[in-house]
N, C-alpha and C. Protein backbone atom coordinates (compact mmCIF):
# COMPACT_ATOMS: atom_id res chain seq x y z
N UNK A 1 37.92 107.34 171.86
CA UNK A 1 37.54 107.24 170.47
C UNK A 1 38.22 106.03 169.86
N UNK A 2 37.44 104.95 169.29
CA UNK A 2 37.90 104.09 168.59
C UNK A 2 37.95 104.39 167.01
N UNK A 3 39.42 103.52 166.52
CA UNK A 3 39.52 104.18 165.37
C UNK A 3 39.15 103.16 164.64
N UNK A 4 38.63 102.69 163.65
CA UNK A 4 38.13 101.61 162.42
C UNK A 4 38.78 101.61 161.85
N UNK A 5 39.48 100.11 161.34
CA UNK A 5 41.32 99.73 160.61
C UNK A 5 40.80 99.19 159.91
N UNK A 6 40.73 98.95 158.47
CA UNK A 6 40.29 98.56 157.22
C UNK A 6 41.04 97.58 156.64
N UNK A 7 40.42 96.39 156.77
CA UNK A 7 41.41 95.21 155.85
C UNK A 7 41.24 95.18 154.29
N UNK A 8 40.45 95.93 154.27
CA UNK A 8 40.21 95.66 152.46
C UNK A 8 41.34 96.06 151.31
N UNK A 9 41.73 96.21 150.50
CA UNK A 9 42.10 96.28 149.62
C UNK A 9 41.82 97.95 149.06
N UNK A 10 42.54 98.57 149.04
CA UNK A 10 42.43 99.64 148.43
C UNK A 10 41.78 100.04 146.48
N UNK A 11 41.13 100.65 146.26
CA UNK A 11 40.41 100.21 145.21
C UNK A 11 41.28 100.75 144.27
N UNK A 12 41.69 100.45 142.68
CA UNK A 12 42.74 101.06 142.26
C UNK A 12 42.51 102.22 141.71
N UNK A 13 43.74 103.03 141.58
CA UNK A 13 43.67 104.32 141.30
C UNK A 13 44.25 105.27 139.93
N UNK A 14 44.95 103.80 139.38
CA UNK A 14 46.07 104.11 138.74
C UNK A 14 45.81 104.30 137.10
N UNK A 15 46.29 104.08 135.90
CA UNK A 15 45.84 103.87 134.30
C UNK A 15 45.30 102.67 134.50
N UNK A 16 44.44 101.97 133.80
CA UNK A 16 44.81 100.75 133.43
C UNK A 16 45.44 100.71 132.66
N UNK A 17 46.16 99.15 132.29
CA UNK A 17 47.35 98.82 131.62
C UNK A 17 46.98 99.24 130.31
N UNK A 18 46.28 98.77 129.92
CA UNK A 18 46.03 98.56 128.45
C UNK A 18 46.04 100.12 127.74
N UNK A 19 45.79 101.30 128.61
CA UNK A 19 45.80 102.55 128.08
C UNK A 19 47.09 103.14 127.87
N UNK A 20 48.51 102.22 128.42
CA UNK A 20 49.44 103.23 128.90
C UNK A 20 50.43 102.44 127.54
N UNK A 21 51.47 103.64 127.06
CA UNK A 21 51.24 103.79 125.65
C UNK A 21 52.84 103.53 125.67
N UNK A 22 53.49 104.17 126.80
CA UNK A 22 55.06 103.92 126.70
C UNK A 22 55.61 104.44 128.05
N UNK A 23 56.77 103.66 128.50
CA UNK A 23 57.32 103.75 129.76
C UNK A 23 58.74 104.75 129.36
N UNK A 24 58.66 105.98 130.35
CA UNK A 24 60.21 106.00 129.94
C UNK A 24 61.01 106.09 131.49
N UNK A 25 62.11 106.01 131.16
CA UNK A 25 63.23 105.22 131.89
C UNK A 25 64.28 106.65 132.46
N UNK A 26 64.51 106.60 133.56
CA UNK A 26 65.32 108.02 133.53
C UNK A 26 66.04 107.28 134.05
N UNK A 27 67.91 108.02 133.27
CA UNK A 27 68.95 107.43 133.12
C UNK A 27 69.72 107.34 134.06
N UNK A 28 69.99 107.96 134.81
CA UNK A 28 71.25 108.04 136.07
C UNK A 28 70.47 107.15 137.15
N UNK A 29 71.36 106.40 137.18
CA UNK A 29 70.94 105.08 138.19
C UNK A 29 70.20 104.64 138.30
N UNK A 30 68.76 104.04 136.73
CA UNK A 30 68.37 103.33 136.78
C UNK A 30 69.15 102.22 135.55
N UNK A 31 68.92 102.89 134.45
CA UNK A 31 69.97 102.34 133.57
C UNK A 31 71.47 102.11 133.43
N UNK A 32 72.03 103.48 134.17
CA UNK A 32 73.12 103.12 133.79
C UNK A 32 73.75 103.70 135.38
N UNK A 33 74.95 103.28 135.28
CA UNK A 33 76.10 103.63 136.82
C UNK A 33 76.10 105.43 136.64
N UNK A 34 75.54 106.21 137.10
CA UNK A 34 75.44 107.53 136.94
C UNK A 34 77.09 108.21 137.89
N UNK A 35 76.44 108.16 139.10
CA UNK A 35 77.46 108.76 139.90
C UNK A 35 79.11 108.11 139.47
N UNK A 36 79.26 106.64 139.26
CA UNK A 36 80.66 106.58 138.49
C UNK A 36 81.09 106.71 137.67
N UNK A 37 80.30 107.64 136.49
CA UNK A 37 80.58 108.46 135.43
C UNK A 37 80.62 109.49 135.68
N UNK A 38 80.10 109.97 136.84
CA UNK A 38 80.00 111.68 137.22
C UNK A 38 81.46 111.83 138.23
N UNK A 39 81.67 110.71 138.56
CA UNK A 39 82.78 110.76 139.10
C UNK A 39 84.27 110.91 138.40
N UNK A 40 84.43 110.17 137.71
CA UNK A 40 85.49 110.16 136.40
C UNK A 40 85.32 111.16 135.75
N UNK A 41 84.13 111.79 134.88
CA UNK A 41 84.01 113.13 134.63
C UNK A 41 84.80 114.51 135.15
N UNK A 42 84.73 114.49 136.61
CA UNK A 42 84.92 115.54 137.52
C UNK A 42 86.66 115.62 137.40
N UNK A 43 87.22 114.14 137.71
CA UNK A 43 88.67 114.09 137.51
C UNK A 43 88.61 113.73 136.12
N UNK A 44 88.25 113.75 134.94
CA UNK A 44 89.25 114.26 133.85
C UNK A 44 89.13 115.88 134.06
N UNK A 45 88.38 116.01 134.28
CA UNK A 45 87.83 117.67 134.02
C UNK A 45 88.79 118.66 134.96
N UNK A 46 88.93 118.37 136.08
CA UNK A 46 89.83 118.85 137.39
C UNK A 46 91.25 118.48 136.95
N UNK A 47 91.62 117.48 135.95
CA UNK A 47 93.43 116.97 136.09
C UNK A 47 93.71 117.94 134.49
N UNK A 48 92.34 118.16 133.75
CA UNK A 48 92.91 118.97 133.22
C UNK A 48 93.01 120.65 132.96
N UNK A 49 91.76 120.96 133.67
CA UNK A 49 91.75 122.88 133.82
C UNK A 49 91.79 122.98 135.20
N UNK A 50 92.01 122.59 136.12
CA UNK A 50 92.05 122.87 137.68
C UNK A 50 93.16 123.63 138.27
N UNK A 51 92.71 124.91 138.70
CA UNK A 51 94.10 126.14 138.86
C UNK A 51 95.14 124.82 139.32
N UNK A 52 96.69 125.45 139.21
CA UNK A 52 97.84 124.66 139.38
C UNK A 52 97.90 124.05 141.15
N UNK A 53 97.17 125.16 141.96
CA UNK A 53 97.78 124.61 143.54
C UNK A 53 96.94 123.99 144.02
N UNK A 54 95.72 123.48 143.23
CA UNK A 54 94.46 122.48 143.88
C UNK A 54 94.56 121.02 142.90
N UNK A 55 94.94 119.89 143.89
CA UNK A 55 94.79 118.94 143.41
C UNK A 55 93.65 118.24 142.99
N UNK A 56 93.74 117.05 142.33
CA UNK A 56 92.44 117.01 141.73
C UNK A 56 91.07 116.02 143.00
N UNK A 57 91.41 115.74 143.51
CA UNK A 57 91.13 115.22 145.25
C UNK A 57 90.60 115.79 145.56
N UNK A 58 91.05 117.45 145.71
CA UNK A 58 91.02 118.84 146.95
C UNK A 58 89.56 119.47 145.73
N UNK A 59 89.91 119.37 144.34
CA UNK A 59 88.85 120.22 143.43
C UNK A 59 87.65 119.46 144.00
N UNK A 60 87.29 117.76 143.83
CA UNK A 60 86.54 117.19 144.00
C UNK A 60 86.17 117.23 145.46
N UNK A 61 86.65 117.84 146.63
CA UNK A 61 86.04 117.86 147.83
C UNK A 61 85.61 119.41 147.70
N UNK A 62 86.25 120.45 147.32
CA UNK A 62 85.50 121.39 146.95
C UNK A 62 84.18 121.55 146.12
N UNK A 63 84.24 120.59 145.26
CA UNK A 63 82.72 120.82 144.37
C UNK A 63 81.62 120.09 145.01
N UNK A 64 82.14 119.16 145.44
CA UNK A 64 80.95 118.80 146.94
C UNK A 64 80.91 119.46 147.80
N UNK A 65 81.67 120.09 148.40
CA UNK A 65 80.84 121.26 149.33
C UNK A 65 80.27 122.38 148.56
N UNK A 66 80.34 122.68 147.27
CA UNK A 66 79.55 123.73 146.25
C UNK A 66 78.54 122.87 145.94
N UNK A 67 78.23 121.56 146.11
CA UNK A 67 76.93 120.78 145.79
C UNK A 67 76.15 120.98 146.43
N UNK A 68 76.68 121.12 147.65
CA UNK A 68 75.60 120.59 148.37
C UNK A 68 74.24 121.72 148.87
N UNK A 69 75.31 122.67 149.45
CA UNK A 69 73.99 123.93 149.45
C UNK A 69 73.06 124.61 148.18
N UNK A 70 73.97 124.22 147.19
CA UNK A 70 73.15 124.37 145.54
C UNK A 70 72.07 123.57 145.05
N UNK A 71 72.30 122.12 145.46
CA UNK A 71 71.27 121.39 144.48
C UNK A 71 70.71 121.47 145.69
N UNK A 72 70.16 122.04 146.87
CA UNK A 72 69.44 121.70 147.71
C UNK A 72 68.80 122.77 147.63
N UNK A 73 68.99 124.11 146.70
CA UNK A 73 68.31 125.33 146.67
C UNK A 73 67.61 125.38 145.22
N UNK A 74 68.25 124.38 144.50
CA UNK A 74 68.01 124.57 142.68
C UNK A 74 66.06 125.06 142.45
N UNK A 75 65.79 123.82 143.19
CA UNK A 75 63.95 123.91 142.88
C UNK A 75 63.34 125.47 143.53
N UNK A 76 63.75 125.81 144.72
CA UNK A 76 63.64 127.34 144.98
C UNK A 76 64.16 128.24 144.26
N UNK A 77 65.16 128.47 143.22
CA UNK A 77 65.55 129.23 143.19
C UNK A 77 65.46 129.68 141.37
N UNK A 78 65.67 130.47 141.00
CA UNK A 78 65.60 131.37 139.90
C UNK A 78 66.08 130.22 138.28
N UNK A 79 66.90 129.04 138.91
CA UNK A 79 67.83 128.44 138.44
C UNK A 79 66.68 127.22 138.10
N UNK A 80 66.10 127.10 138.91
CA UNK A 80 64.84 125.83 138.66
C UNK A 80 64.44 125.82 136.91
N UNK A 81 64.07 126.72 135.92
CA UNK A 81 63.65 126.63 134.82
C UNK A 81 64.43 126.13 134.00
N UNK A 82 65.40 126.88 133.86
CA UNK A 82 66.74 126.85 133.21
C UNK A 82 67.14 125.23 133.25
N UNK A 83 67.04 124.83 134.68
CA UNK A 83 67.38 123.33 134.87
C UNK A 83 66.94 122.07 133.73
N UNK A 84 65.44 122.57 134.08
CA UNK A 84 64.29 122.15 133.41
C UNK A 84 64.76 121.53 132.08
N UNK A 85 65.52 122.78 131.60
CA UNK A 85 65.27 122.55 129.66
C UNK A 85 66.82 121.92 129.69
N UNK A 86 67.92 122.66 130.12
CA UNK A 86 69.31 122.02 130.12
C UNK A 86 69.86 122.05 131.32
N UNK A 87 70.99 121.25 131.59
CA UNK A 87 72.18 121.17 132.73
C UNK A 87 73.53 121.82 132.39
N UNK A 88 73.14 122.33 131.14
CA UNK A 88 74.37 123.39 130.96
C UNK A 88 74.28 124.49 132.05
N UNK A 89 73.37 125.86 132.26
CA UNK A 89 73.26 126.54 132.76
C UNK A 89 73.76 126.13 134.52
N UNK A 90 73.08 125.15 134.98
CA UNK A 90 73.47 124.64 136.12
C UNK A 90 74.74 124.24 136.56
N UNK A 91 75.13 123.57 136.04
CA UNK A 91 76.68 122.33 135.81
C UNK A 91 76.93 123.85 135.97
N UNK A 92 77.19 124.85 134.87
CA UNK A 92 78.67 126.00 135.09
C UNK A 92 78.29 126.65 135.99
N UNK A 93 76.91 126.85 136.85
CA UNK A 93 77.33 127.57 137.93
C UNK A 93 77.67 126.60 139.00
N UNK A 94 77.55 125.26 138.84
CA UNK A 94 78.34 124.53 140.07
C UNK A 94 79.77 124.75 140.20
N UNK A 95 80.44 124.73 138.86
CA UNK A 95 81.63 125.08 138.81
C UNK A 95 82.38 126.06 138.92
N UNK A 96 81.19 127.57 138.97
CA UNK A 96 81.76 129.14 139.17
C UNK A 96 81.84 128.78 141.30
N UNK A 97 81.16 128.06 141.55
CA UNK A 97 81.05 128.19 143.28
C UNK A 97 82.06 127.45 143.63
N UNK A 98 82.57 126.40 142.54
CA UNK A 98 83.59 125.56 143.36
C UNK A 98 85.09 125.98 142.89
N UNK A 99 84.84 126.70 141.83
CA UNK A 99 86.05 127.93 141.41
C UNK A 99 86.24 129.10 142.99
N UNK A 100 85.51 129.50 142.99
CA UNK A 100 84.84 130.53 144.21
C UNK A 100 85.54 130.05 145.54
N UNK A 101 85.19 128.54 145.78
CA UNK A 101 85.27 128.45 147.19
C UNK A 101 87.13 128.36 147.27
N UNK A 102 87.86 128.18 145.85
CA UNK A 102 89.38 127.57 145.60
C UNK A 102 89.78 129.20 145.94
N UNK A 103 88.79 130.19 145.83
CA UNK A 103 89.71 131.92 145.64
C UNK A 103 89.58 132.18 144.14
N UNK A 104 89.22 131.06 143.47
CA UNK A 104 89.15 131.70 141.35
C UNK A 104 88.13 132.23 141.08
N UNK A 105 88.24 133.61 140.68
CA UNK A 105 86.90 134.13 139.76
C UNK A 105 87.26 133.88 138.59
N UNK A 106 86.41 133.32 137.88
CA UNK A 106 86.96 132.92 135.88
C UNK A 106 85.97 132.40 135.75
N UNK A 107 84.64 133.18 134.81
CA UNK A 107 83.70 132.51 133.96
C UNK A 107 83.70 131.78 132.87
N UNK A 108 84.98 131.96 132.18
CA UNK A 108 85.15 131.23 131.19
C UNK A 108 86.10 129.97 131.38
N UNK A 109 86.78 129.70 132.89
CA UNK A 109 87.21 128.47 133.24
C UNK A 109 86.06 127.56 133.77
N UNK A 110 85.21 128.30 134.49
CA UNK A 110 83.99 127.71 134.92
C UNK A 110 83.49 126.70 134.08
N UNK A 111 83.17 127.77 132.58
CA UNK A 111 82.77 127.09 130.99
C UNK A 111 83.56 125.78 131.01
N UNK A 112 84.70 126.11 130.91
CA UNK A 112 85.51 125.07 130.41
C UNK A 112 85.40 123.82 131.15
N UNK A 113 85.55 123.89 132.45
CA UNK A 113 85.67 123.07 133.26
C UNK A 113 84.24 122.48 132.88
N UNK A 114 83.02 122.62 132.96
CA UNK A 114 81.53 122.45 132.39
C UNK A 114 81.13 121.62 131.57
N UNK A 115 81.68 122.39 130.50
CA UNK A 115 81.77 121.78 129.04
C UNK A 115 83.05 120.42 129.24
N UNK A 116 84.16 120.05 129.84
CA UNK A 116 84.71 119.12 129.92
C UNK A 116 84.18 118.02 130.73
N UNK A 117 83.66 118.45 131.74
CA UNK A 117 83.02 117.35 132.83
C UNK A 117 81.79 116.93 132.35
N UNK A 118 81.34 117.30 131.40
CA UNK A 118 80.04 116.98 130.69
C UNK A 118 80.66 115.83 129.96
N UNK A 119 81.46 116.48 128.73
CA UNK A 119 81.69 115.68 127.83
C UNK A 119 82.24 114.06 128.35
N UNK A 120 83.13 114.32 129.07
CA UNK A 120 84.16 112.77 129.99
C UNK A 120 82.92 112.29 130.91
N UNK A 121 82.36 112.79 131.10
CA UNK A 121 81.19 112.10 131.58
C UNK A 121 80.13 111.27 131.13
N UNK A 122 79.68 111.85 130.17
CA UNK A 122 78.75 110.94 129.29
C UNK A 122 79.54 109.89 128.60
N UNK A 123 80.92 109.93 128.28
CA UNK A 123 82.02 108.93 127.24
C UNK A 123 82.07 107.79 128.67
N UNK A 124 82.02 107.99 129.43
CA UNK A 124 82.12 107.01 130.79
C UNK A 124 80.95 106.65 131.38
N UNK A 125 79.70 106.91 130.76
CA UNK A 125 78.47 106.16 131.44
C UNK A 125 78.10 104.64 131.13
N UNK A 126 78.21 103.85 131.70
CA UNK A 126 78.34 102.54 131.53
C UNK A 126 76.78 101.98 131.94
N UNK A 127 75.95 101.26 130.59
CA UNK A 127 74.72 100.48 130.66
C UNK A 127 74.99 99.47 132.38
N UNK A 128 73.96 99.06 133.36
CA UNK A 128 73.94 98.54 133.83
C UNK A 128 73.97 97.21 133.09
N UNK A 129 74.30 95.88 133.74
CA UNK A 129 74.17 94.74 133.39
C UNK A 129 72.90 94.19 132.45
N UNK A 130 71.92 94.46 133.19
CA UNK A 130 71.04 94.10 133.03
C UNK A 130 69.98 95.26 132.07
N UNK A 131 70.72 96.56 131.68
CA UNK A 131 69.32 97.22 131.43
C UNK A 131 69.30 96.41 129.77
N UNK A 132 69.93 96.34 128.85
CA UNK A 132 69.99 96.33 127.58
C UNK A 132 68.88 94.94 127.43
N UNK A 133 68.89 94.14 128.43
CA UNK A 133 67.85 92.87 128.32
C UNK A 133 66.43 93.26 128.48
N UNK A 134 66.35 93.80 129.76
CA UNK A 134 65.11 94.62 130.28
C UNK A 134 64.49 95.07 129.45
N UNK A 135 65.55 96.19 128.62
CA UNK A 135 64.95 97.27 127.36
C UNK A 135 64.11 96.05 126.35
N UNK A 136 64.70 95.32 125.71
CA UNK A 136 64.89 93.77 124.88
C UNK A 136 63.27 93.71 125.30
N UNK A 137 62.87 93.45 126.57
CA UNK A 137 61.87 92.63 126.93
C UNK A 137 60.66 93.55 126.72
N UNK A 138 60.97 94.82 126.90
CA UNK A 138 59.79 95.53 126.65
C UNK A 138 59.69 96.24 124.92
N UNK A 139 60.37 96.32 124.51
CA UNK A 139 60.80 96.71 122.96
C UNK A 139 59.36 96.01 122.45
N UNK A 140 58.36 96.64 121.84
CA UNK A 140 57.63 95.79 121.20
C UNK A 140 56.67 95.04 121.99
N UNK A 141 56.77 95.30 122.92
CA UNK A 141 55.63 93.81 123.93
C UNK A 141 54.76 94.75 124.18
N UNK A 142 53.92 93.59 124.98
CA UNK A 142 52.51 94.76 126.28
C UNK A 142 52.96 93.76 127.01
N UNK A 143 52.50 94.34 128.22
CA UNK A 143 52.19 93.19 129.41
C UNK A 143 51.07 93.01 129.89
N UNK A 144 50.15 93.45 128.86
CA UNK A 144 48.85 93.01 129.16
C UNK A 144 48.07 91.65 128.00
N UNK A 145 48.98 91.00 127.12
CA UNK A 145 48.77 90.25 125.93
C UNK A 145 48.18 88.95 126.32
């Protein structure tokens, strides 16, 4: 059986330009350094509620191993909606599993820890170089003019 390989050009499929009304931009590592704000986050958050005999190193290799089987279940699991609307609900149960894996049951350190790694996190998200120009260039334009 011979198979027939097509040089043509695929016909397009997409909006045309002129219909499409506004671009939006999702933030963690396109705009801005995500993971090295999520990183700094984790250690303010760990140097300051992190039980006394886990360093803040040992918290952060613990909440990656509580990452990893979690956000790889989130879209299966009960937790998917919730996600949807906020990262509150999520974020504190990352932090009840990585409480969990240290030996701590405490829902309301969980909170805390949550609510802190949120906050030091977003105060440390840093614009990429380049997005604030980018933004600049499309502010007001088409690219179809």
């Amino acid at each position: 059986m011979e198979m027939e390989i097509s040089t043509r050009a695929p016909e397009p499929t997409s909006t045309p330009l002129q219909d499409i009304r506004a671009i939006f931009f999702d933030l963690d590592d396109t705009l801005c350094a995500y993971w090295e704000a999520a990183r700094k986050g984790l250690e303010i958050a760990f140097a300051e509620f992190a039980p006394r005999q886990w360093s803040v190193d040992d918290m952060i290799a613990k909440w990656a191993e509580a990452f990893r089987p979690f956000s790889k279940s989130i879209k299966e699991s009960d937790w998917y909606p919730d996600y949807l609307k906020s990262g509150e609900p999520t974020r504190t149960e990352q932090m009840r599993r990585t409480l969990e894996l240290c030996g701590v049951t405490d829902s309301s350190l969980a909170a805390r820890l949550s609510e802190r790694y949120a906050e030091a996190r977003d105060q440390n998200l840093r614009l990429f170089p380049d997005a604030v120009a980018v933004l600049r260039v499309f502010a007001g334009t088409t690219c179809w003019d």
